[in-house]
C-alpha atoms as a PDB file:
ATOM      1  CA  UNK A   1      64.440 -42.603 -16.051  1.00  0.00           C
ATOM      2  CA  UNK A   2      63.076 -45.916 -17.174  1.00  0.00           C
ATOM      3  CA  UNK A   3      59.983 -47.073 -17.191  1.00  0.00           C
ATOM      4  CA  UNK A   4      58.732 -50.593 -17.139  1.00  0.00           C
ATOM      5  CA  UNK A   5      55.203 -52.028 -17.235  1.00  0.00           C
ATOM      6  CA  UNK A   6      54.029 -53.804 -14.488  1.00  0.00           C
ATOM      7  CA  UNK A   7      55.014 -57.640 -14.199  1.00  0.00           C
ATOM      8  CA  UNK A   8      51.263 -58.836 -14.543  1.00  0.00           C
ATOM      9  CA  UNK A   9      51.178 -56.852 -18.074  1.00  0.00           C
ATOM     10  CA  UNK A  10      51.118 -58.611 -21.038  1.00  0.00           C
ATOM     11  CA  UNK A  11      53.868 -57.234 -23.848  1.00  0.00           C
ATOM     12  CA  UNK A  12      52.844 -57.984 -27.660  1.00  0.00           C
ATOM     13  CA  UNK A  13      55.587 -60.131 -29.001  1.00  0.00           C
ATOM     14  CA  UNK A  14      55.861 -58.566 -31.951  1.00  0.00           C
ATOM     15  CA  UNK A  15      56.178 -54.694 -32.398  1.00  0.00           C
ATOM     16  CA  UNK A  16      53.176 -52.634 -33.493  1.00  0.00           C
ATOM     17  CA  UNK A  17      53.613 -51.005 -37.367  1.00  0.00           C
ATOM     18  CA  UNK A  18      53.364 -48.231 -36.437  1.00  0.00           C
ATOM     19  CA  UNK A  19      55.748 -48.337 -33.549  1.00  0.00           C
ATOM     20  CA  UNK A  20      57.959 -48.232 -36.484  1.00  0.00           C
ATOM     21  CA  UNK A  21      57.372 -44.195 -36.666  1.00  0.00           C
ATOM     22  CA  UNK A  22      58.340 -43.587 -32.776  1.00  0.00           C
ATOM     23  CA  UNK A  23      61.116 -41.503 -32.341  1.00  0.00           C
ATOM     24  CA  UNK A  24      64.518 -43.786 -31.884  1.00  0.00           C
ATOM     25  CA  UNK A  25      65.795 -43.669 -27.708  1.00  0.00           C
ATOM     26  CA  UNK A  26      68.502 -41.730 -27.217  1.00  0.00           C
ATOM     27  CA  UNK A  27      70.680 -42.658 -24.319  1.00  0.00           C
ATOM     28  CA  UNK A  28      73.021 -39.758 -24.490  1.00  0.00           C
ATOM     29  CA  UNK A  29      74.692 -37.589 -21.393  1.00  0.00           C
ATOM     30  CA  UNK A  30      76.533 -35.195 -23.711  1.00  0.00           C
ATOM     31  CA  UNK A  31      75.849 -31.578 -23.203  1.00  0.00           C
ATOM     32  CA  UNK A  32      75.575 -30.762 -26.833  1.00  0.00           C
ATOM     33  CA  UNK A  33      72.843 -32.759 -28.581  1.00  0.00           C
ATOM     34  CA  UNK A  34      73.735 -35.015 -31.499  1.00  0.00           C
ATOM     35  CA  UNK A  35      71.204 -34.673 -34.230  1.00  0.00           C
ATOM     36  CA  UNK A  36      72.138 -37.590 -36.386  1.00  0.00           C
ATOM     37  CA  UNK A  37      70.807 -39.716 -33.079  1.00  0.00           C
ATOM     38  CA  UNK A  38      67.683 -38.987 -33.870  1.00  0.00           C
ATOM     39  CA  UNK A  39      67.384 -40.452 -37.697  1.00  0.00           C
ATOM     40  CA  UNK A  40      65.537 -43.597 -38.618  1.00  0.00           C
ATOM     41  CA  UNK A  41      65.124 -45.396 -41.783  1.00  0.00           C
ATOM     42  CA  UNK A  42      62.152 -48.199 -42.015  1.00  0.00           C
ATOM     43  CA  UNK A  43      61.377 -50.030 -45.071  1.00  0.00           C
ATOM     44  CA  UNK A  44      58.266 -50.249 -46.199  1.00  0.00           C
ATOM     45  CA  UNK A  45      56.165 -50.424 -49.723  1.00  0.00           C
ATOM     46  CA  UNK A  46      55.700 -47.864 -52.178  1.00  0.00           C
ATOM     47  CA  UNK A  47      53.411 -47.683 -55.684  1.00  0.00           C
ATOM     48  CA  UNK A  48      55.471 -46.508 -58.499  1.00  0.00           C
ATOM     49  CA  UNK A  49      53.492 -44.911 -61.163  1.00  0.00           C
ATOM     50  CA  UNK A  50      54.511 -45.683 -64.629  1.00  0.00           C
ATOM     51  CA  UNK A  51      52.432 -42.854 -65.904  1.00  0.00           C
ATOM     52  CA  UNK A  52      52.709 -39.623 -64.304  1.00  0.00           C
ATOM     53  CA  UNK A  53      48.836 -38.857 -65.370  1.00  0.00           C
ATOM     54  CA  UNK A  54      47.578 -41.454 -63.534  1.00  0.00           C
ATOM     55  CA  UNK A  55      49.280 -40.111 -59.912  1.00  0.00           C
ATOM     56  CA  UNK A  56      46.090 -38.426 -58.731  1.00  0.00           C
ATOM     57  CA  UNK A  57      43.939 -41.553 -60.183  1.00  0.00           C
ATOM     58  CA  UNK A  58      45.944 -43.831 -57.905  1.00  0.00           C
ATOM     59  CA  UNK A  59      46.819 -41.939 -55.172  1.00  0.00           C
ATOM     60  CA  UNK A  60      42.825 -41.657 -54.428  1.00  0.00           C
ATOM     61  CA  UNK A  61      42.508 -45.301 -55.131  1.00  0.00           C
ATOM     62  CA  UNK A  62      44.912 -46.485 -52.642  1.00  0.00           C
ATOM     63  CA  UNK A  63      43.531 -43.991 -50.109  1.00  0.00           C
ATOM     64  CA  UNK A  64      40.112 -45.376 -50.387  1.00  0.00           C
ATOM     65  CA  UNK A  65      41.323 -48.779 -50.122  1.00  0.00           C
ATOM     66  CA  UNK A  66      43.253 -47.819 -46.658  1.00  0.00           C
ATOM     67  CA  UNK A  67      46.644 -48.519 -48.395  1.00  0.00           C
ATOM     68  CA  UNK A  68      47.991 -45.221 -48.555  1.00  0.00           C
ATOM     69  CA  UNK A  69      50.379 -44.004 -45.988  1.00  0.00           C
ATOM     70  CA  UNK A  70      48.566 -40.809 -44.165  1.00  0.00           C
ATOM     71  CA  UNK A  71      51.617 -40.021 -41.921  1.00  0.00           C
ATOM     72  CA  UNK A  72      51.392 -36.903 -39.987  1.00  0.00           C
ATOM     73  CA  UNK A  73      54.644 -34.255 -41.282  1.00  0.00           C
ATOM     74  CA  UNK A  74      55.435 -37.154 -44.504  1.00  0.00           C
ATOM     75  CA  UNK A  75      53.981 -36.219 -47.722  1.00  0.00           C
ATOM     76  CA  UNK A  76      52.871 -39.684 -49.036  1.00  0.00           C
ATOM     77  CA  UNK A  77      54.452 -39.063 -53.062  1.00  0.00           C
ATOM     78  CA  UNK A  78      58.031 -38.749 -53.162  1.00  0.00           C
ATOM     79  CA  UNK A  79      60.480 -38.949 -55.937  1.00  0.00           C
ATOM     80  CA  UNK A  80      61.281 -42.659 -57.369  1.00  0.00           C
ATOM     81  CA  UNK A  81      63.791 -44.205 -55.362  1.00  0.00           C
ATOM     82  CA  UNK A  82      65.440 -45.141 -58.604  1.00  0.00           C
ATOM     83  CA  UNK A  83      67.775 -42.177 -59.402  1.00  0.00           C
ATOM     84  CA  UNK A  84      67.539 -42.415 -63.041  1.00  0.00           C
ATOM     85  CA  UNK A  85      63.909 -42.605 -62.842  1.00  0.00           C
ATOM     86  CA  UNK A  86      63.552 -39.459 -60.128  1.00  0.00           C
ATOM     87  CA  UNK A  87      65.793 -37.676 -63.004  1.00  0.00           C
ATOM     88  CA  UNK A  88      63.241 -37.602 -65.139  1.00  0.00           C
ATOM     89  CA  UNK A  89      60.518 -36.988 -63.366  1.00  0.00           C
ATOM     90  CA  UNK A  90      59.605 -40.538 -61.480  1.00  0.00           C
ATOM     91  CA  UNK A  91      57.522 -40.740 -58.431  1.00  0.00           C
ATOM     92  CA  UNK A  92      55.662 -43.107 -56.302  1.00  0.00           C
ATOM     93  CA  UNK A  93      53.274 -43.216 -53.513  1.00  0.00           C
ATOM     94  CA  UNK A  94      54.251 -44.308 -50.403  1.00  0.00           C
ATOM     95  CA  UNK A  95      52.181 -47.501 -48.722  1.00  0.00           C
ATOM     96  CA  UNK A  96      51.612 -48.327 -44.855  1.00  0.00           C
ATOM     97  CA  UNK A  97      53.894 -50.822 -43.048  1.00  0.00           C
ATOM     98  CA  UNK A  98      51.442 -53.833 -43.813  1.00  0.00           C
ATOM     99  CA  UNK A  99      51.854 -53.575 -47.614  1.00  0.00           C
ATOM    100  CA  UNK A 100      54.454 -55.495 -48.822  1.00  0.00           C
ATOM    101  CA  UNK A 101      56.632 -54.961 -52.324  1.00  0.00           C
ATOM    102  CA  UNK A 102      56.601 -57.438 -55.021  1.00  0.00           C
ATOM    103  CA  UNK A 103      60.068 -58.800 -56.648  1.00  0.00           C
ATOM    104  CA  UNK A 104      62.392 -61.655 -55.780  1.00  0.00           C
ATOM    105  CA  UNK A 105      64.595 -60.683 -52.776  1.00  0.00           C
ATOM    106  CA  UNK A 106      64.788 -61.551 -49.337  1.00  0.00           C
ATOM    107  CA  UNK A 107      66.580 -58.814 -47.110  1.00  0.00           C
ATOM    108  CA  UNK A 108      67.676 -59.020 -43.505  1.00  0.00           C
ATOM    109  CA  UNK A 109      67.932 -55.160 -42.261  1.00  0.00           C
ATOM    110  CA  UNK A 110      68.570 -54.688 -38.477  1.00  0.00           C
ATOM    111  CA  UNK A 111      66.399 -52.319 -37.230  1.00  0.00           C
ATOM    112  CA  UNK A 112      66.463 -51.125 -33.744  1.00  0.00           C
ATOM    113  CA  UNK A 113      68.242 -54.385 -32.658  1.00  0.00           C
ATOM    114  CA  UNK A 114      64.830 -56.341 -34.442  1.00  0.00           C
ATOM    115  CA  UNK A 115      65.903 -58.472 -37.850  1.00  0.00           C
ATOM    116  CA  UNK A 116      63.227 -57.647 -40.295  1.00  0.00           C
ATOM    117  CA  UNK A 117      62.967 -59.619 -43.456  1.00  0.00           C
ATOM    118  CA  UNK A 118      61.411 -57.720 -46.382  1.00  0.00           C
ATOM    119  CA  UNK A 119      59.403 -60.315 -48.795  1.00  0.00           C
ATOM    120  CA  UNK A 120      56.855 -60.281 -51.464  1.00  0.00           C
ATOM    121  CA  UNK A 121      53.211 -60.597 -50.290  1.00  0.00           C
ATOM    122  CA  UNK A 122      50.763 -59.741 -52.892  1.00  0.00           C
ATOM    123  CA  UNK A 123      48.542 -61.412 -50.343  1.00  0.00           C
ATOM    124  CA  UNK A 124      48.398 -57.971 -48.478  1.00  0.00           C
ATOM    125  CA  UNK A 125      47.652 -56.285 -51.540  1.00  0.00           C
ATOM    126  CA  UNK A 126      44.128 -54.911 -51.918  1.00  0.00           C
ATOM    127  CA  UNK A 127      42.169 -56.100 -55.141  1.00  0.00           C
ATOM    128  CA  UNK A 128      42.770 -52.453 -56.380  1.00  0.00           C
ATOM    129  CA  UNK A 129      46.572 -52.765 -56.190  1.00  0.00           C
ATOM    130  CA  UNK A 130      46.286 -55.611 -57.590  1.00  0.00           C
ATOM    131  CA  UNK A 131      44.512 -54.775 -60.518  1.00  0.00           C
ATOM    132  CA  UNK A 132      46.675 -52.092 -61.356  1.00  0.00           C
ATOM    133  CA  UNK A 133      50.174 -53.946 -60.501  1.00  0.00           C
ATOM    134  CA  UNK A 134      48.419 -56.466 -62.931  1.00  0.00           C
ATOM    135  CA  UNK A 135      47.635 -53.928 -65.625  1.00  0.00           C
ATOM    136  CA  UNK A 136      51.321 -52.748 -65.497  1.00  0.00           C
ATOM    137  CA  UNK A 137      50.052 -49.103 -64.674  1.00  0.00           C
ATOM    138  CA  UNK A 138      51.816 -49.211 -60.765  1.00  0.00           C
ATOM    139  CA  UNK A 139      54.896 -51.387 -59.442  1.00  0.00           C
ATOM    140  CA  UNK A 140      55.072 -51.953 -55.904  1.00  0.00           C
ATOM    141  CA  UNK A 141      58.582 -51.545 -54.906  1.00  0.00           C
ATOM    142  CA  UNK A 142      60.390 -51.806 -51.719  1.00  0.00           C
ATOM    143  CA  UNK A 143      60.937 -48.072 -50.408  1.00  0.00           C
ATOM    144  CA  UNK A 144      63.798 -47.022 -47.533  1.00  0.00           C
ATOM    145  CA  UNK A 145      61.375 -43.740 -45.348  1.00  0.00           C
ATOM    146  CA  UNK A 146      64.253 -41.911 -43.928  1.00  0.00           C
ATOM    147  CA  UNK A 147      62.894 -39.683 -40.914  1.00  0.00           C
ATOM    148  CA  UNK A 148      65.669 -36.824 -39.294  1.00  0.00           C
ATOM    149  CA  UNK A 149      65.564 -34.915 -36.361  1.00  0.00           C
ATOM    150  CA  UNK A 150      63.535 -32.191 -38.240  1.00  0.00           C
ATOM    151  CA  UNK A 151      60.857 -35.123 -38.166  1.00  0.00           C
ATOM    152  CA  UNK A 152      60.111 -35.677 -34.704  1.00  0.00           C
ATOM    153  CA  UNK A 153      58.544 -32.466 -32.443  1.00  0.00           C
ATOM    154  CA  UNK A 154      59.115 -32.427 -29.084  1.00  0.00           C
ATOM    155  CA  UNK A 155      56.069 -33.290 -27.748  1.00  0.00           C
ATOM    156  CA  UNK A 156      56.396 -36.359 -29.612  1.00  0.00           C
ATOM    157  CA  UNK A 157      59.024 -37.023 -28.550  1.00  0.00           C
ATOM    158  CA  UNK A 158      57.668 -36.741 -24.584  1.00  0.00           C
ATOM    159  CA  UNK A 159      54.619 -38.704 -25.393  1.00  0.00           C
ATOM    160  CA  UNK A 160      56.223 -41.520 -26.398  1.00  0.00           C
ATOM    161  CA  UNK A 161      58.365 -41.650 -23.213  1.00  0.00           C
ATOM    162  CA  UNK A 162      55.669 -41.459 -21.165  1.00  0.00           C
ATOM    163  CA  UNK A 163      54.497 -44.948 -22.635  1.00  0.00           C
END
């Protein structure tokens, strides 16, 4: 069943970030349920540390500073996204939707039939992040969340329907 707002309701023209983290719809009439249909990737930011030492230092930094990503089920340091780096021990911190990487590159992903471009904007840095990207201790690097059935609960997933 579908549900639609009103026609005197006013719709944001642009999606929420974190409407990013709803579960995906699944339009589906197949008696056995597909689990892949239920996987999302979003790109956001994350911090990579260039010193291992200074994890802790930064990841309370960029929580006091709001720029740490405080997702419910996601532990916010993950391995380096850069397999030779993870190999030897890389990791980085994982940043909320509104922080975006530094570096040259302009990407077109389609997302949930929405073109996002991912583009450097130190502007939405914080002067901590700044500092640090600046001191050469963190890197902010573009970061693919991947989110599986094993993700989502079930009364999640109702919520969100009910919307």
């Amino acid at each position: 069943m579908l549900i639609r707002p009103p026609k005197d309701a006013k719709v944001a023209a642009s999606p929420n970030a974190m409407s990013l983290f709803r579960p995906p719809i699944v339009r589906s009439a197949s008696a056995a349920l597909d689990r892949a249909l239920f996987s999302k990737t979003i790109p956001i930011a994350a911090a990579r540390v260039s010193n291992l030492k200074n994890l802790s230092k930064f990841r309370q930094q960029l929580d006091k500073s709001k720029e740490l990503m405080q997702l419910e089920r996601v532990m916010n340091v993950r391995p380096d996204p850069d397999p030779l780096l993870a190999e030897k021990g890389g990791k980085c911190l994982l940043l909320k939707p509104e922080v975006k990487p530094e570096g040259i590159f302009d990407v077109d992903r389609l997302y949930e039939e929405i073109m996002l471009t991912v583009r450097t904007d130190p502007s939405t840095w914080s002067p901590i992040l700044k500092e640090a990207v600046k001191g050469e201790d963190v890197g902010v690097i573009p970061y693919d969340l991947k989110l599986d059935y094993n993700y989502w609960t079930y009364r999640t997933y109702v919520r969100d329907r009910k919307m």
